[in-house]
N, C-alpha and C. Protein backbone atom coordinates (compact mmCIF):
# COMPACT_ATOMS: atom_id res chain seq x y z
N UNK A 1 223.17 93.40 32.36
CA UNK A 1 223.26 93.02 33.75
C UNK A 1 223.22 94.28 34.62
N UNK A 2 222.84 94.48 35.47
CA UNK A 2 222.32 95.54 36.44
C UNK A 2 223.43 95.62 37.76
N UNK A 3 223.63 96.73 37.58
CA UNK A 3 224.74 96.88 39.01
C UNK A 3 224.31 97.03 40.36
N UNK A 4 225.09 96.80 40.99
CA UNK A 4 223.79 97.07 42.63
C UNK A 4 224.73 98.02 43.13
N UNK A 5 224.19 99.06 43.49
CA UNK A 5 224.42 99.69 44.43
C UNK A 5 224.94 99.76 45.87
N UNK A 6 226.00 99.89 46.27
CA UNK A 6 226.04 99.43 48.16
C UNK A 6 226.36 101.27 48.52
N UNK A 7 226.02 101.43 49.59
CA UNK A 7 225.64 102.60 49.96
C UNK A 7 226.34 102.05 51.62
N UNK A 8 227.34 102.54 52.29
CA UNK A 8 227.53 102.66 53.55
C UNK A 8 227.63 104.01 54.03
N UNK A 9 227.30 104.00 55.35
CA UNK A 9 226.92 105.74 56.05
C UNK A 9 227.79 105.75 57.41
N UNK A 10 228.63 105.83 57.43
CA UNK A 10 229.69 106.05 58.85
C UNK A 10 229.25 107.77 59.40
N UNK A 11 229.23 107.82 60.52
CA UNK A 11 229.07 108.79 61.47
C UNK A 11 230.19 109.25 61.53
N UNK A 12 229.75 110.65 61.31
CA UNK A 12 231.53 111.91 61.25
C UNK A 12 231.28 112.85 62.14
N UNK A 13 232.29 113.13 62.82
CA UNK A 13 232.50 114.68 63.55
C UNK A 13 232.98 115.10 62.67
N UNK A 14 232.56 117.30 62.86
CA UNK A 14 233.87 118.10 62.12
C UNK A 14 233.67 119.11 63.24
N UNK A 15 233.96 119.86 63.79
CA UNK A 15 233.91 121.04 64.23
C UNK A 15 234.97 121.73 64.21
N UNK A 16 234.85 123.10 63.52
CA UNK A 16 236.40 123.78 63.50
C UNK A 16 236.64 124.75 64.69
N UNK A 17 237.51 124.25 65.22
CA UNK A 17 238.04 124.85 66.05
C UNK A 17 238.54 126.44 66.03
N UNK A 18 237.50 127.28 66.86
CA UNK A 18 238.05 128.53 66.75
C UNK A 18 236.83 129.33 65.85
N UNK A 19 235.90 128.73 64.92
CA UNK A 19 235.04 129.15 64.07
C UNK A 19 234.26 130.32 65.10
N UNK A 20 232.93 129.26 65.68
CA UNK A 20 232.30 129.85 66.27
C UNK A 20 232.06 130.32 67.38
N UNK A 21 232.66 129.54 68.22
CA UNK A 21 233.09 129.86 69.80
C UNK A 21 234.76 129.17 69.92
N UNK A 22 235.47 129.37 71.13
CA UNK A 22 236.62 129.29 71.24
C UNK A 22 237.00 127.84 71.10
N UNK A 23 237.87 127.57 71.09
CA UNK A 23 238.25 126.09 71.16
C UNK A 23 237.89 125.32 72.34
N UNK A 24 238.24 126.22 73.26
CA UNK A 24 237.72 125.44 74.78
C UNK A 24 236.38 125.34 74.81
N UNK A 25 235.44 126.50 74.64
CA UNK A 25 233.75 126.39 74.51
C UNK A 25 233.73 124.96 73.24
N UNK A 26 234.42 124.51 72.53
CA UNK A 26 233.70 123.72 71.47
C UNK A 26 233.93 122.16 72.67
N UNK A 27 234.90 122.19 73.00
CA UNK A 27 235.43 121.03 73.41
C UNK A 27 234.54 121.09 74.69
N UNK A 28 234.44 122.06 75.70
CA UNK A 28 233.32 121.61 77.00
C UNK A 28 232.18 121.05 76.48
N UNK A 29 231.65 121.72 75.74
CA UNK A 29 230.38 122.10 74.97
C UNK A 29 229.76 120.83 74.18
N UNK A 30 230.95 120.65 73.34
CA UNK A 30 230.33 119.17 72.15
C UNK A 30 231.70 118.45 71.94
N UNK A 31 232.60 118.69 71.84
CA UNK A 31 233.55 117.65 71.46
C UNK A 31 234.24 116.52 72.30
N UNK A 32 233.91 116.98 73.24
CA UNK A 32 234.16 115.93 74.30
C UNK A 32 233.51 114.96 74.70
N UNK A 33 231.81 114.95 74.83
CA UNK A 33 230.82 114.73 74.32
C UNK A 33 230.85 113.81 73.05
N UNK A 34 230.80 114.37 71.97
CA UNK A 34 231.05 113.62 70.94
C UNK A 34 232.47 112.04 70.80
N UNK A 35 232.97 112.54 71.44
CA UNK A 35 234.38 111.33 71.28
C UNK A 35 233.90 110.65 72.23
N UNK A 36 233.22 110.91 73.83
CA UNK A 36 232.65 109.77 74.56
C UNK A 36 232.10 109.02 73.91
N UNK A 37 230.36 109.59 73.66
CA UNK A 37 229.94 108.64 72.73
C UNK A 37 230.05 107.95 71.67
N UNK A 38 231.47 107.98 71.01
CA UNK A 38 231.61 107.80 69.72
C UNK A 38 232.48 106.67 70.15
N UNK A 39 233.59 106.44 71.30
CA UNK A 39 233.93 105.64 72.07
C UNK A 39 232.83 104.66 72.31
N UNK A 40 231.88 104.74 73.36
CA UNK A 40 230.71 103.96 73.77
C UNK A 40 230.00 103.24 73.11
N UNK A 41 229.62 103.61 71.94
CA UNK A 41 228.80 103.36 71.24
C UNK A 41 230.23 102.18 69.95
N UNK A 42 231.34 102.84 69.33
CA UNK A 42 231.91 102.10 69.35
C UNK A 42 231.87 100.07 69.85
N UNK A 43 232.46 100.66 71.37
CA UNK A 43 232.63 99.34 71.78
C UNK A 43 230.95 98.31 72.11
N UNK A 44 229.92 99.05 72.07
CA UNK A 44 228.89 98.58 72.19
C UNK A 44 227.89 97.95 70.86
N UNK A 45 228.61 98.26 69.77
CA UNK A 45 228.16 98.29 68.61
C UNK A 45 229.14 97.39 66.98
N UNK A 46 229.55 96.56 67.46
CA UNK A 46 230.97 95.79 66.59
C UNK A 46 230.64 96.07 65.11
N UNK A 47 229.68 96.65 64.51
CA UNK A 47 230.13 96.98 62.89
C UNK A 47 229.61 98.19 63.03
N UNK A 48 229.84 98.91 63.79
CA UNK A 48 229.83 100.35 63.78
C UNK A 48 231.40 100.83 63.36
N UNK A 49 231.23 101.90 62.33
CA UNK A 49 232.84 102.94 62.57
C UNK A 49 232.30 104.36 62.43
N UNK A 50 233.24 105.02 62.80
CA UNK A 50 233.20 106.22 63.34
C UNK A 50 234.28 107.11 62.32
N UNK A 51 234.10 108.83 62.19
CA UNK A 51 235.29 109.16 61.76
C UNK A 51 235.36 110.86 62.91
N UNK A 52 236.59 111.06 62.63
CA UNK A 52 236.55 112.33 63.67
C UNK A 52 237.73 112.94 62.67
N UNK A 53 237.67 113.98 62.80
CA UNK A 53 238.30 115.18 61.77
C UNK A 53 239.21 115.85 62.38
N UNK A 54 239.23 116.57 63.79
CA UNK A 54 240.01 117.04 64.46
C UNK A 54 241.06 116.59 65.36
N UNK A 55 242.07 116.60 64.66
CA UNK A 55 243.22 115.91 66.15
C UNK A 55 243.57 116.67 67.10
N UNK A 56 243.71 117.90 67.50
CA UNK A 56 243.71 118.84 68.13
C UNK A 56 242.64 118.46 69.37
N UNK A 57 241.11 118.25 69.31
CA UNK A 57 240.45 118.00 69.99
C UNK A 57 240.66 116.46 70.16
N UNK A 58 241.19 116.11 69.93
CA UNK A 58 241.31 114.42 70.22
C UNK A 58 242.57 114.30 71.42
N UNK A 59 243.58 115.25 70.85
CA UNK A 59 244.61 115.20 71.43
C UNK A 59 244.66 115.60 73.16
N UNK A 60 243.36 116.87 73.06
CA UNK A 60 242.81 117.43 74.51
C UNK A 60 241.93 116.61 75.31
N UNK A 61 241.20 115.35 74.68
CA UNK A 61 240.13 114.54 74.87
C UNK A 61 240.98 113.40 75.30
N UNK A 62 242.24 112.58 74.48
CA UNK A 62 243.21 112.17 75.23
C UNK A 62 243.58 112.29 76.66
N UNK A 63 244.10 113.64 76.54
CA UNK A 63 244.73 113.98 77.78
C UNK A 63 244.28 113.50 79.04
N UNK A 64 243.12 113.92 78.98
CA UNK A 64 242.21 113.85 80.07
C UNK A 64 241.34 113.04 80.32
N UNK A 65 241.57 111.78 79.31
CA UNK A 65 240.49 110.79 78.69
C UNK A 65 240.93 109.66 80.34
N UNK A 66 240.12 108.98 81.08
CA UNK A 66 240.91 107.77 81.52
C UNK A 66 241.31 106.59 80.95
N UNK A 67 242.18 105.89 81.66
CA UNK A 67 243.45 105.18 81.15
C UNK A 67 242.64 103.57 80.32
N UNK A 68 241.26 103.17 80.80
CA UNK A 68 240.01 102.45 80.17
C UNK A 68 239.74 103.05 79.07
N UNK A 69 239.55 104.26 78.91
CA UNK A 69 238.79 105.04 77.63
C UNK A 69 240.01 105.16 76.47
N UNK A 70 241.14 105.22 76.95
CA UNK A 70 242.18 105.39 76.44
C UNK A 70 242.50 103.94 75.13
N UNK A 71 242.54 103.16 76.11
CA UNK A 71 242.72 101.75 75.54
C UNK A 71 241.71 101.40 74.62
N UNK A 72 240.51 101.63 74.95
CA UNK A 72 239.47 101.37 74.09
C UNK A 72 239.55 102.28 72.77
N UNK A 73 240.13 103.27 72.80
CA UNK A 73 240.38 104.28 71.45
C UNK A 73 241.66 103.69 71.11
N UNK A 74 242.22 103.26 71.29
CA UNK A 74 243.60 102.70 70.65
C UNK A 74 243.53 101.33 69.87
N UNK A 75 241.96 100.74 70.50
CA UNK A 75 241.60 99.24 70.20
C UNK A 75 241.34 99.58 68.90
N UNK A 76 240.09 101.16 69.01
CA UNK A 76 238.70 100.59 68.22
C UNK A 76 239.87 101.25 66.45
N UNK A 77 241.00 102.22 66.90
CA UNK A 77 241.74 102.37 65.91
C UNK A 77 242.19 101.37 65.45
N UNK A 78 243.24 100.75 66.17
CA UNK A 78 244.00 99.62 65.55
C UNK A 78 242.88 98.62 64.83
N UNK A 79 241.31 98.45 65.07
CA UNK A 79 240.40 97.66 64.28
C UNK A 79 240.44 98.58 63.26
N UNK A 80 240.61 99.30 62.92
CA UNK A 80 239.80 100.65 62.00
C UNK A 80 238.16 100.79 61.99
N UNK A 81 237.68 101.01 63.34
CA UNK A 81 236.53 101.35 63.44
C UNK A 81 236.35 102.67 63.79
N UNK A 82 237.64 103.20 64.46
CA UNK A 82 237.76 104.61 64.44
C UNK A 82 238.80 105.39 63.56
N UNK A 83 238.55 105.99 62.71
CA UNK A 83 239.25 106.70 61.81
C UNK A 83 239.77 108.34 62.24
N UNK A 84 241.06 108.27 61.89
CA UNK A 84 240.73 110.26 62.16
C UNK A 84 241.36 110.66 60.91
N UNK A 85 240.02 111.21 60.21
CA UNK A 85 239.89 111.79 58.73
C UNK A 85 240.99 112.55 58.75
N UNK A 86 241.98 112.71 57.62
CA UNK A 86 242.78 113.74 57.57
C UNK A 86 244.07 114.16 59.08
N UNK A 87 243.61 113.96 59.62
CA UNK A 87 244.10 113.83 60.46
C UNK A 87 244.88 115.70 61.29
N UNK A 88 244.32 116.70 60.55
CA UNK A 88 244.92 118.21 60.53
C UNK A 88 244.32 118.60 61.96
N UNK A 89 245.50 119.38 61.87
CA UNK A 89 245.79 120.53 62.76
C UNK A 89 244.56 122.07 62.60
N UNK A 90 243.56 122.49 63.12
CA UNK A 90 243.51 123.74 63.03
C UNK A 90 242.89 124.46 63.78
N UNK A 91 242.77 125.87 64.16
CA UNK A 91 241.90 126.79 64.50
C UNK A 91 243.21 126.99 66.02
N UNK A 92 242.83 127.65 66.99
CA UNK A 92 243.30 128.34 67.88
C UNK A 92 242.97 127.38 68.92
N UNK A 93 244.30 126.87 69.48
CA UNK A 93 244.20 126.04 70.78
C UNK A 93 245.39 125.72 71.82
């Protein structure tokens, strides 16, 4: 009998903070960016999930996130459509 294969492909952020440019250049630059659309596309997309690696940049993307964008990241978690891999701390921020 022959096994089948299932193959799923979820969309990941990683960027380390502090690597290549500063933490703030990553976050103007792409990470902020990245969690919008990853938000948007999220709620626009119902068997989409997402994963994001950095809480540090989530935590700055929070902050400043509005109180709509907010809720919608708290939704698409509590579905587990948004994951935050590992969930670590790192680089200079």
């Amino acid at each position: 009998m022959k096994s089948i294969l299932k193959v799923f492909v979820i969309p990941h952020s990683h960027t380390d903070p502090g690597w290549l440019k500063t933490f703030e250049e990553y976050f103007n630059q792409k990470t902020r960016d990245i969690i919008d659309n990853a938000v948007d596309k999220l709620e626009e997309l119902p068997l989409m999930k997402f994963q994001l690696s950095e809480i540090s940049f989530l935590a700055k993307w929070y902050k400043y996130a509005h109180p709509t964008r907010r809720e919608a990241l708290k939704k698409l978690v509590k579905q587990g459509r948004l994951e935050i891999a590992t969930g670590g701390m790192s680089g200079n921020f």
